[in-house]
Structure formats: C-alpha cells, structure tokens
N, C-alpha and C. Protein backbone atom coordinates (compact mmCIF):
# COMPACT_ATOMS: atom_id res chain seq x y z
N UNK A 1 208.65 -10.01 -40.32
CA UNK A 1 208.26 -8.62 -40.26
C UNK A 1 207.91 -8.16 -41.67
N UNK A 2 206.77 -7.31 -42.14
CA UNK A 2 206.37 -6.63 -43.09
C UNK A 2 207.07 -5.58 -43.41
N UNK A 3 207.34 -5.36 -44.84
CA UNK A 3 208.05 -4.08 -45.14
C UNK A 3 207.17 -3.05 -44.94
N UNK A 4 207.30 -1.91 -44.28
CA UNK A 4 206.51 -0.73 -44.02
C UNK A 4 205.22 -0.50 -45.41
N UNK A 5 204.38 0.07 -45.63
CA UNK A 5 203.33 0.51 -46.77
C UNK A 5 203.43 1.83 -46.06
N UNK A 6 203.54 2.12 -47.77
CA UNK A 6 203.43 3.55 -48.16
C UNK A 6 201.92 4.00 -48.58
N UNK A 7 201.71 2.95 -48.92
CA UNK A 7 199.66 3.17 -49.13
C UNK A 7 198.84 3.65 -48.11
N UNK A 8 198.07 4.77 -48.40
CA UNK A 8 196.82 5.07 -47.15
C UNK A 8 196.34 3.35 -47.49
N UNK A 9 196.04 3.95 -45.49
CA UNK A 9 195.03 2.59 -45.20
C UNK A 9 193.44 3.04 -45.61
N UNK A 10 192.47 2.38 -46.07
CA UNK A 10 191.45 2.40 -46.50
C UNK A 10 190.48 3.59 -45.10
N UNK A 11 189.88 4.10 -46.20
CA UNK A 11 189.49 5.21 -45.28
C UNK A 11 189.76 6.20 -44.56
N UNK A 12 191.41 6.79 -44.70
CA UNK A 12 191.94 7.57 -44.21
C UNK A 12 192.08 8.42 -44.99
N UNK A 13 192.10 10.11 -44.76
CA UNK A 13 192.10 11.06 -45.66
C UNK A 13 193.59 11.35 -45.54
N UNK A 14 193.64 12.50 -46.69
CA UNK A 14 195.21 13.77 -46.12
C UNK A 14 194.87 14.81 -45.27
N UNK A 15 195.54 15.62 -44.91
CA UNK A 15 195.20 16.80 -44.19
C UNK A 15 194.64 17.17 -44.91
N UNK A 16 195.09 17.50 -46.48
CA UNK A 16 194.50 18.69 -47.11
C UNK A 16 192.31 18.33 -47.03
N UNK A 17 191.99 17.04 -47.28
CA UNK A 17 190.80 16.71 -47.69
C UNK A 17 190.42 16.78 -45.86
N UNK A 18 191.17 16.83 -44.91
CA UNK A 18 190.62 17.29 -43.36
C UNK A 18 190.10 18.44 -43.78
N UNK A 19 191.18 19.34 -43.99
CA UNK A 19 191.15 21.23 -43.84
C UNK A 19 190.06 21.27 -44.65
N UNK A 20 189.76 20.84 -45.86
CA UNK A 20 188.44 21.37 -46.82
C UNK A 20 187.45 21.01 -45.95
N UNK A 21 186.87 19.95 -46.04
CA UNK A 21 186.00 19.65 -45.04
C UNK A 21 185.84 20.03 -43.51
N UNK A 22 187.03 20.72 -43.00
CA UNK A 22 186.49 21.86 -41.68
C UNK A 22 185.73 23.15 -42.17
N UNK A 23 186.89 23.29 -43.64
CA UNK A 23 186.47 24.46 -43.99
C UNK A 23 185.31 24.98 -44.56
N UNK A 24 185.11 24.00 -44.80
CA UNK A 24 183.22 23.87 -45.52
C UNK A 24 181.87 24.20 -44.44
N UNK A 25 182.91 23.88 -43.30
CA UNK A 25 181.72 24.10 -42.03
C UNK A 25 181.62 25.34 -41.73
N UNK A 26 182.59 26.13 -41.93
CA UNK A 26 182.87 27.61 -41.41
C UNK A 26 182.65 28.61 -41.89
N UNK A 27 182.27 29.64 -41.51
CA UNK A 27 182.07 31.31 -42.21
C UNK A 27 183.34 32.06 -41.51
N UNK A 28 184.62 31.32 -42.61
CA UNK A 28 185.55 32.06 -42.05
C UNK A 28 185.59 33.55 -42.03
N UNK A 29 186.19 34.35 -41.61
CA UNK A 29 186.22 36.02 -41.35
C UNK A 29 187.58 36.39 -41.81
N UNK A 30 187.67 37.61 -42.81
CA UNK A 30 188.86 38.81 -43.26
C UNK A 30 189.15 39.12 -41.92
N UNK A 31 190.66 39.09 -41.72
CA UNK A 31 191.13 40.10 -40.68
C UNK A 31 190.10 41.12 -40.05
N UNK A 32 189.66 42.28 -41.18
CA UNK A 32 188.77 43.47 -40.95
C UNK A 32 187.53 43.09 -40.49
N UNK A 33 187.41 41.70 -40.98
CA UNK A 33 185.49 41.57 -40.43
C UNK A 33 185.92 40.97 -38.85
N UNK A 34 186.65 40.65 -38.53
CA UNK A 34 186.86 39.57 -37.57
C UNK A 34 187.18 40.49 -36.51
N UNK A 35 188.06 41.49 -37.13
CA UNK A 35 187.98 43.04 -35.79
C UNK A 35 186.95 43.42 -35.82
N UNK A 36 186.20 43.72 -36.94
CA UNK A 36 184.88 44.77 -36.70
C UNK A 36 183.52 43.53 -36.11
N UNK A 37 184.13 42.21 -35.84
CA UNK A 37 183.02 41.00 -35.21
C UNK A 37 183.38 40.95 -33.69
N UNK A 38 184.84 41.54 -33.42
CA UNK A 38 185.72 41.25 -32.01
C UNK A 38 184.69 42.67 -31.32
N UNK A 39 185.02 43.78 -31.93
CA UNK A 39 184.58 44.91 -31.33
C UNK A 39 182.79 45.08 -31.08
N UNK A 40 182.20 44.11 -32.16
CA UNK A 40 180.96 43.92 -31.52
C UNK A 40 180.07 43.00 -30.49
N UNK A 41 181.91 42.35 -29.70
CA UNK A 41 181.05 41.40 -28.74
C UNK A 41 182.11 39.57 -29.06
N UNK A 42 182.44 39.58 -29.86
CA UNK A 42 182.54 38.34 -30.10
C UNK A 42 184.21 37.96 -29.50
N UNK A 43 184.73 36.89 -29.16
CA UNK A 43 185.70 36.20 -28.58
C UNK A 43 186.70 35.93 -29.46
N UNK A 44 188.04 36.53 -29.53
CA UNK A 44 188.93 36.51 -30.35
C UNK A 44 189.85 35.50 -29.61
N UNK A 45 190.05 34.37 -29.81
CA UNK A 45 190.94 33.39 -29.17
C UNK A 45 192.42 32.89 -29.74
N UNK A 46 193.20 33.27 -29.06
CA UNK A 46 194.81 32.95 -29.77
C UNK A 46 195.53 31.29 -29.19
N UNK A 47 195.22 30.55 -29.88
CA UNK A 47 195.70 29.23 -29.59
C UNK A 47 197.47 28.82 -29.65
N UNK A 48 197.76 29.67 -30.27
CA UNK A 48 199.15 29.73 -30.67
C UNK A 48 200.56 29.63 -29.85
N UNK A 49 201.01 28.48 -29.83
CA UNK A 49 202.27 28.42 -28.76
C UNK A 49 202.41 29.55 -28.32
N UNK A 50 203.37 29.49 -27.04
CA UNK A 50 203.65 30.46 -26.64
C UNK A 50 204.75 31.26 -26.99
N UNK A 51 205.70 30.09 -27.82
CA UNK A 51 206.90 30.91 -27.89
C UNK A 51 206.55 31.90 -29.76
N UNK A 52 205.67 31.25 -30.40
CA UNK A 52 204.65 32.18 -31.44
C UNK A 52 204.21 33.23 -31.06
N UNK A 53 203.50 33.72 -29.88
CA UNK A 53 203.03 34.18 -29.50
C UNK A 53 203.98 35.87 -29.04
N UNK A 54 205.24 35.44 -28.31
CA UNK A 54 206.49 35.94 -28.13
C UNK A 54 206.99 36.55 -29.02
N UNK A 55 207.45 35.73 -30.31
CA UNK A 55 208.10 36.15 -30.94
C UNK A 55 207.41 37.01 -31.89
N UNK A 56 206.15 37.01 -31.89
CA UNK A 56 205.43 37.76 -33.13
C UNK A 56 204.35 38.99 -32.57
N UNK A 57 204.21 39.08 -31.23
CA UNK A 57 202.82 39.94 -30.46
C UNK A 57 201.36 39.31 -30.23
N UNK A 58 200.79 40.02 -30.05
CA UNK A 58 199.19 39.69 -29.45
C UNK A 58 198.47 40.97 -30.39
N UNK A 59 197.21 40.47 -30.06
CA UNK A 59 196.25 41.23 -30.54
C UNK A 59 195.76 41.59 -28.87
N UNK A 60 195.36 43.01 -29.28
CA UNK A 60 194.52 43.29 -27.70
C UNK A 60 193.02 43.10 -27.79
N UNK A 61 192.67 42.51 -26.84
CA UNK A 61 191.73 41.87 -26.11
C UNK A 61 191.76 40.58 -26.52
N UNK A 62 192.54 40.00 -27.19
CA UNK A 62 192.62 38.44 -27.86
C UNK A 62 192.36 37.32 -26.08
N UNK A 63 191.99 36.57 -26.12
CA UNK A 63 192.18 35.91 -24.95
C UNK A 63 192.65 34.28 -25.39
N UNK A 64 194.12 34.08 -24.77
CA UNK A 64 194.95 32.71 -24.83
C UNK A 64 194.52 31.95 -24.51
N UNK A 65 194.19 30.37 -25.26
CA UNK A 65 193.78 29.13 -24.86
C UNK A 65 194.64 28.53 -25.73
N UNK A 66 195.64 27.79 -25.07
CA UNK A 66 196.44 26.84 -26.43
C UNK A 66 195.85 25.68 -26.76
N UNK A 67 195.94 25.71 -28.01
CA UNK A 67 195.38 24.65 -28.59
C UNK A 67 195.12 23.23 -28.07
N UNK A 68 195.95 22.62 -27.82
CA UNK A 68 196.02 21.45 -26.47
C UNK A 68 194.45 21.42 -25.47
N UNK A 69 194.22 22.48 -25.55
CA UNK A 69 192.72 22.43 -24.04
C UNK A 69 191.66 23.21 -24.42
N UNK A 70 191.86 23.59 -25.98
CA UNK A 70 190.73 24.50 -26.70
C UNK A 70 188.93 24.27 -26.05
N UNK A 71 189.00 22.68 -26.35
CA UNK A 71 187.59 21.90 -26.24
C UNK A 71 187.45 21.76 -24.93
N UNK A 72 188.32 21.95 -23.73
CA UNK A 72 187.99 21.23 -22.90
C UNK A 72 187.38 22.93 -22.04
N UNK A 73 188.15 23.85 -22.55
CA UNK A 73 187.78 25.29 -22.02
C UNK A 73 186.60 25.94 -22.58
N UNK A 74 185.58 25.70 -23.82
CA UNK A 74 185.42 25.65 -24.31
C UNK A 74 183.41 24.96 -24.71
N UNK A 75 183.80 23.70 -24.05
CA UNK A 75 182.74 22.98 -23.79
C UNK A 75 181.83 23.24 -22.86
N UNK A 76 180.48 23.72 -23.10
CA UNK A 76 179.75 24.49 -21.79
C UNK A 76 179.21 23.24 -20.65
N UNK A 77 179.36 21.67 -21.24
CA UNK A 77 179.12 20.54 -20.35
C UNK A 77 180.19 20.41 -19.43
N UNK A 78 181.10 21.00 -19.86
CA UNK A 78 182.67 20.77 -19.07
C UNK A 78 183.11 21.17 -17.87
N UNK A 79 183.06 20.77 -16.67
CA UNK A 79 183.44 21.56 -15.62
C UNK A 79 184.88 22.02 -15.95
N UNK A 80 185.50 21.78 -16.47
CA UNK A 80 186.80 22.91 -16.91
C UNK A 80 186.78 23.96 -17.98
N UNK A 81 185.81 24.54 -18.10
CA UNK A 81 185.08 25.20 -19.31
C UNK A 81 185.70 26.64 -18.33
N UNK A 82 186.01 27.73 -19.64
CA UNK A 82 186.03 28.99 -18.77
C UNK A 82 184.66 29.64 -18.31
N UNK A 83 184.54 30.36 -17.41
CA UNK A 83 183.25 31.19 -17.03
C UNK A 83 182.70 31.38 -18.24
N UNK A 84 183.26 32.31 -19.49
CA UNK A 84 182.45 32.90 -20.86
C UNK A 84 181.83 32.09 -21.52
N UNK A 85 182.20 30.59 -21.25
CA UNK A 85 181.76 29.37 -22.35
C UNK A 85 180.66 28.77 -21.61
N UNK A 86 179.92 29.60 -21.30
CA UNK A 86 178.58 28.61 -20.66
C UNK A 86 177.06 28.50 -21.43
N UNK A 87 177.76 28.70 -22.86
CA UNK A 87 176.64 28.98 -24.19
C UNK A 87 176.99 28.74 -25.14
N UNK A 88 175.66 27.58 -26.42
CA UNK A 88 176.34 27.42 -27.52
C UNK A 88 176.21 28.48 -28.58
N UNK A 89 175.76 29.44 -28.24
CA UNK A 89 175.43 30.53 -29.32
C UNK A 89 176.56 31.50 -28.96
N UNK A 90 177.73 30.81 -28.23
CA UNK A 90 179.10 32.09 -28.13
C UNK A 90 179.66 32.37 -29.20
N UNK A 91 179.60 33.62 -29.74
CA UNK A 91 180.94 33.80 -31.18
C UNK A 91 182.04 33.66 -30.46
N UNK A 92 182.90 33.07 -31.24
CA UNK A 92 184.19 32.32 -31.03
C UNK A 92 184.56 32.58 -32.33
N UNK A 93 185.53 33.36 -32.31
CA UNK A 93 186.55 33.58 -33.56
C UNK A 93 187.95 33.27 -33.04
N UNK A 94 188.55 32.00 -33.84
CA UNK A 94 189.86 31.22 -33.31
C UNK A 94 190.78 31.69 -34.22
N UNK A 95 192.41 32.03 -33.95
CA UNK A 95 193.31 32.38 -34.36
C UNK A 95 194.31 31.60 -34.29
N UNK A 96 195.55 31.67 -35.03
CA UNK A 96 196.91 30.80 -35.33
C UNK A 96 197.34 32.09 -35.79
N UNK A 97 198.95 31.29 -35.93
CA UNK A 97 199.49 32.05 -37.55
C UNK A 97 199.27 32.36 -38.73
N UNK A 98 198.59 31.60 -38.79
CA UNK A 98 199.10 31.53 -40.39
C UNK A 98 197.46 31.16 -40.88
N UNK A 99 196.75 30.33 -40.29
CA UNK A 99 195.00 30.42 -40.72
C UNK A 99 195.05 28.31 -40.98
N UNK A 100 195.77 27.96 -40.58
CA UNK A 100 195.67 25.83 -40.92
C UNK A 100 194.86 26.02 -39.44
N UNK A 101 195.50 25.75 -38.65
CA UNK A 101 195.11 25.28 -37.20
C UNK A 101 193.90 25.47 -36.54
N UNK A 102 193.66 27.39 -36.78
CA UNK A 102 192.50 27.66 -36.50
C UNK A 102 191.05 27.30 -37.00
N UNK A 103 191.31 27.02 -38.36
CA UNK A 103 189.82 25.78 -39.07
C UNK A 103 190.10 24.95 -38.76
N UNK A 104 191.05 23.76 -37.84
CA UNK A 104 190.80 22.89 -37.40
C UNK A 104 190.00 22.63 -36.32
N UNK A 105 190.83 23.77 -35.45
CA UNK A 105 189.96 24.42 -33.84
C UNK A 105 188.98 24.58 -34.21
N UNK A 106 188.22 25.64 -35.11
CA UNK A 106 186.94 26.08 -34.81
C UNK A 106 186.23 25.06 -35.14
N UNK A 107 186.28 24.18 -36.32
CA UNK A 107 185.85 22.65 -36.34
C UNK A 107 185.50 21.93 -35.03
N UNK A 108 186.44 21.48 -34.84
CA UNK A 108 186.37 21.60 -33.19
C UNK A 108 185.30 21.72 -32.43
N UNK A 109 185.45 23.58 -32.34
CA UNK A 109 184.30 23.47 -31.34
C UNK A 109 183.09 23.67 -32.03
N UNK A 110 182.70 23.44 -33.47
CA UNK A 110 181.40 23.07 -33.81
C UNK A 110 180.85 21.91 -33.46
N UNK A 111 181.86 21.14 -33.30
CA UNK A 111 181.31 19.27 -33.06
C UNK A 111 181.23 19.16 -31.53
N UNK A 112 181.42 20.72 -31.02
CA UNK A 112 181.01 20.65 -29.13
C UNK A 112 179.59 21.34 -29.57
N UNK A 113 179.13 21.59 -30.73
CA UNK A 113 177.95 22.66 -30.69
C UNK A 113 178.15 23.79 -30.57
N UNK A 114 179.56 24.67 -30.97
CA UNK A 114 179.26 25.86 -31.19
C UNK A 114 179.36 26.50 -32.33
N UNK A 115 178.39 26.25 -33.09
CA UNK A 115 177.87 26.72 -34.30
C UNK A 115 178.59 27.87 -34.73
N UNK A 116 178.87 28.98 -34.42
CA UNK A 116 179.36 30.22 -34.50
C UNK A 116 180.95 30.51 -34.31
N UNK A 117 181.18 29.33 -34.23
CA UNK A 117 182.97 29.38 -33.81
C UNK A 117 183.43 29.90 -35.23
N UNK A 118 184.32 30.37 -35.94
CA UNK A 118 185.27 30.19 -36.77
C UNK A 118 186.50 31.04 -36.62
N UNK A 119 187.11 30.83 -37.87
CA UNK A 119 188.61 31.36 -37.78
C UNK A 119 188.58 32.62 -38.76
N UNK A 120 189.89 33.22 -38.36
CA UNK A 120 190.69 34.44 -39.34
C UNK A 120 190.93 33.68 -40.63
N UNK A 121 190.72 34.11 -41.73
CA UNK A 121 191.73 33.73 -43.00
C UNK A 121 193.17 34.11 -42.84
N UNK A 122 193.91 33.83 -42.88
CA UNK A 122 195.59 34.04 -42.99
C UNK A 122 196.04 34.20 -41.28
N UNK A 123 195.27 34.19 -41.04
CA UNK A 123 195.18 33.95 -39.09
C UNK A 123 196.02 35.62 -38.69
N UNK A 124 196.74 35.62 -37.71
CA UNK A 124 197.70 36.58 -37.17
C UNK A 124 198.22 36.93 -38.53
N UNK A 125 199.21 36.46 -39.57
CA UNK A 125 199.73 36.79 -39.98
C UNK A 125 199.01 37.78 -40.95
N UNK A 126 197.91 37.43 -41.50
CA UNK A 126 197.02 38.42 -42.24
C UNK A 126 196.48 39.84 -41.43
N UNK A 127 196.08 39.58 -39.77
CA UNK A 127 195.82 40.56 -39.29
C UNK A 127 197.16 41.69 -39.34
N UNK A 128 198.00 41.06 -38.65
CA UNK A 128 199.31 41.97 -38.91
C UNK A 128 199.41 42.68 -40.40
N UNK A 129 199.02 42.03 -41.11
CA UNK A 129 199.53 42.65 -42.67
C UNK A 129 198.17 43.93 -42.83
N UNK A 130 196.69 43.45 -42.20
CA UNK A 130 195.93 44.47 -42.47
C UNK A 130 196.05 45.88 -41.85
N UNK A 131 197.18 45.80 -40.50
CA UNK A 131 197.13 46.70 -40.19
C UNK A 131 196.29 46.98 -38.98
N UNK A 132 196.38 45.97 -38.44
CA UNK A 132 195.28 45.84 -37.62
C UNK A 132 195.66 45.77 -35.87
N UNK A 133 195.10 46.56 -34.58
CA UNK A 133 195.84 46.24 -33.97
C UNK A 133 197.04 45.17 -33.26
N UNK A 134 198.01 45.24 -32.72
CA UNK A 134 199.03 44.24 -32.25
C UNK A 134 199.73 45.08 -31.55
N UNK A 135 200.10 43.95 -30.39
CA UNK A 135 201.10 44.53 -29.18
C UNK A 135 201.92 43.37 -29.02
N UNK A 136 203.12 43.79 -28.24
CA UNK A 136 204.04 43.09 -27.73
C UNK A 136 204.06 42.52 -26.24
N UNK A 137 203.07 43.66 -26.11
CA UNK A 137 202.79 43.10 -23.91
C UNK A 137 201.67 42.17 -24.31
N UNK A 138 202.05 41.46 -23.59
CA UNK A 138 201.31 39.92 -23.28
C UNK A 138 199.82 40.04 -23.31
N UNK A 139 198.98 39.13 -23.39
CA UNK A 139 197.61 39.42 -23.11
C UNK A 139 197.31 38.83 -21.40
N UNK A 140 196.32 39.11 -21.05
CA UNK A 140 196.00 37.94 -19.91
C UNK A 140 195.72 36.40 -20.51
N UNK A 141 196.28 35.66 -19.93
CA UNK A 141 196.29 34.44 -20.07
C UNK A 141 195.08 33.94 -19.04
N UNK A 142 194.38 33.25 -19.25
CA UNK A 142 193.27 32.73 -19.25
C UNK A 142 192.77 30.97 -18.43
C-alpha cells in the first residue's frame, strides 16, 4: 500500500482558482442592484438548505430550488425544468449565504446556456445587512 500524497494531482485546481474562474464569468449584482433587477422582472433564487433558510428568513418573492437540482430545474432541454425555465435569455439571480455557492450555481447555469444567470455579492447575508426586504414566513417552495 502507498502512503497517502498530499500533492495535487496534475491538473487539479483549489476551490479558490474554481470560484475566480466562475467569477470571471459573471456580472455579479450589490444586494440593491439585485432588488432593483428582482423588481424589474428577474428571478431571485434561494438555493440554501433548508434548515439556513429557517434559521435566518427569506426574501419575498425569492423562489426555493436547493442547490442539489438547481440544473436540472433550470435546464430548458429538461423535462424536469420548472414552467419559468423554458428560455435561455431568463435573468436568474442565484442566492446563498454568504455569496461562495451562488457563483458556483450561476456558473452552472451558464454552462446550461443561461448567459444572464448570476449571483448576489455577500449573498443573503449582505442583503440582510442592506436593509433590504426579509421575512420569516416561508416562501413557496417550488
């Protein structure tokens, strides 16, 4: 048996050189632009466990897709796609906590072709700090 390696294997990145390179794809959005992008039409999506979700509130009109089935709800080729996703020109603005996850997601669904996907900077936790709406009653789940 081989002693374990601590060495990346050739060609493998870190997260951090993932996240830049999602992030390079994206026109991420301020809290404020991302409400004033929600209120003109565009899809505010909360991927965020549920028990995150619980313990911290919702945004209203946010609509829940956990992360786990983002692409598959998502994908307008997909017969498990929601009704709204039947276009690649949908704004899709994706949310987390904290702003990691959601440039992964919206990554994501650029490599399904939706160009227009991106995320919150500081995710929920920045919206909360701007002051921005949040509730404690649930959203519709989706």
């Amino acid at each position: 048996m081989n002693p374990p390696s601590h060495d990346p294997p050739p060609g493998s990145r870190s997260i951090d050189d993932i996240l830049a390179t999602a992030r390079d794809r994206l026109r991420r959005l301020e809290p404020t632009h991302a409400h004033a992008t929600q209120r003109s039409g565009a899809i505010l999506v909360d991927i965020r466990p549920a028990a995150q979700r619980e313990a911290t509130g919702h945004i209203p009109g946010g609509l829940v897709v956990e992360r786990n089935v983002l692409e598959w709800r998502f994908d307008p080729r997909c017969p498990a796609r929601l009704p709204i996703a039947d276009r690649y020109d949908l704004p899709v603005i994706v949310f987390c906590q904290e702003g990691y996850t959601s440039s992964l997601a919206a990554d994501a669904l650029h490599d399904l072709g939706l160009h227009q996907a991106t995320d919150i900077i500081g995710g929920f936790t920045a919206w909360t700090a701007a002051g921005l709406p949040r509730t404690t009653v649930p959203v519709s789940y989706r």
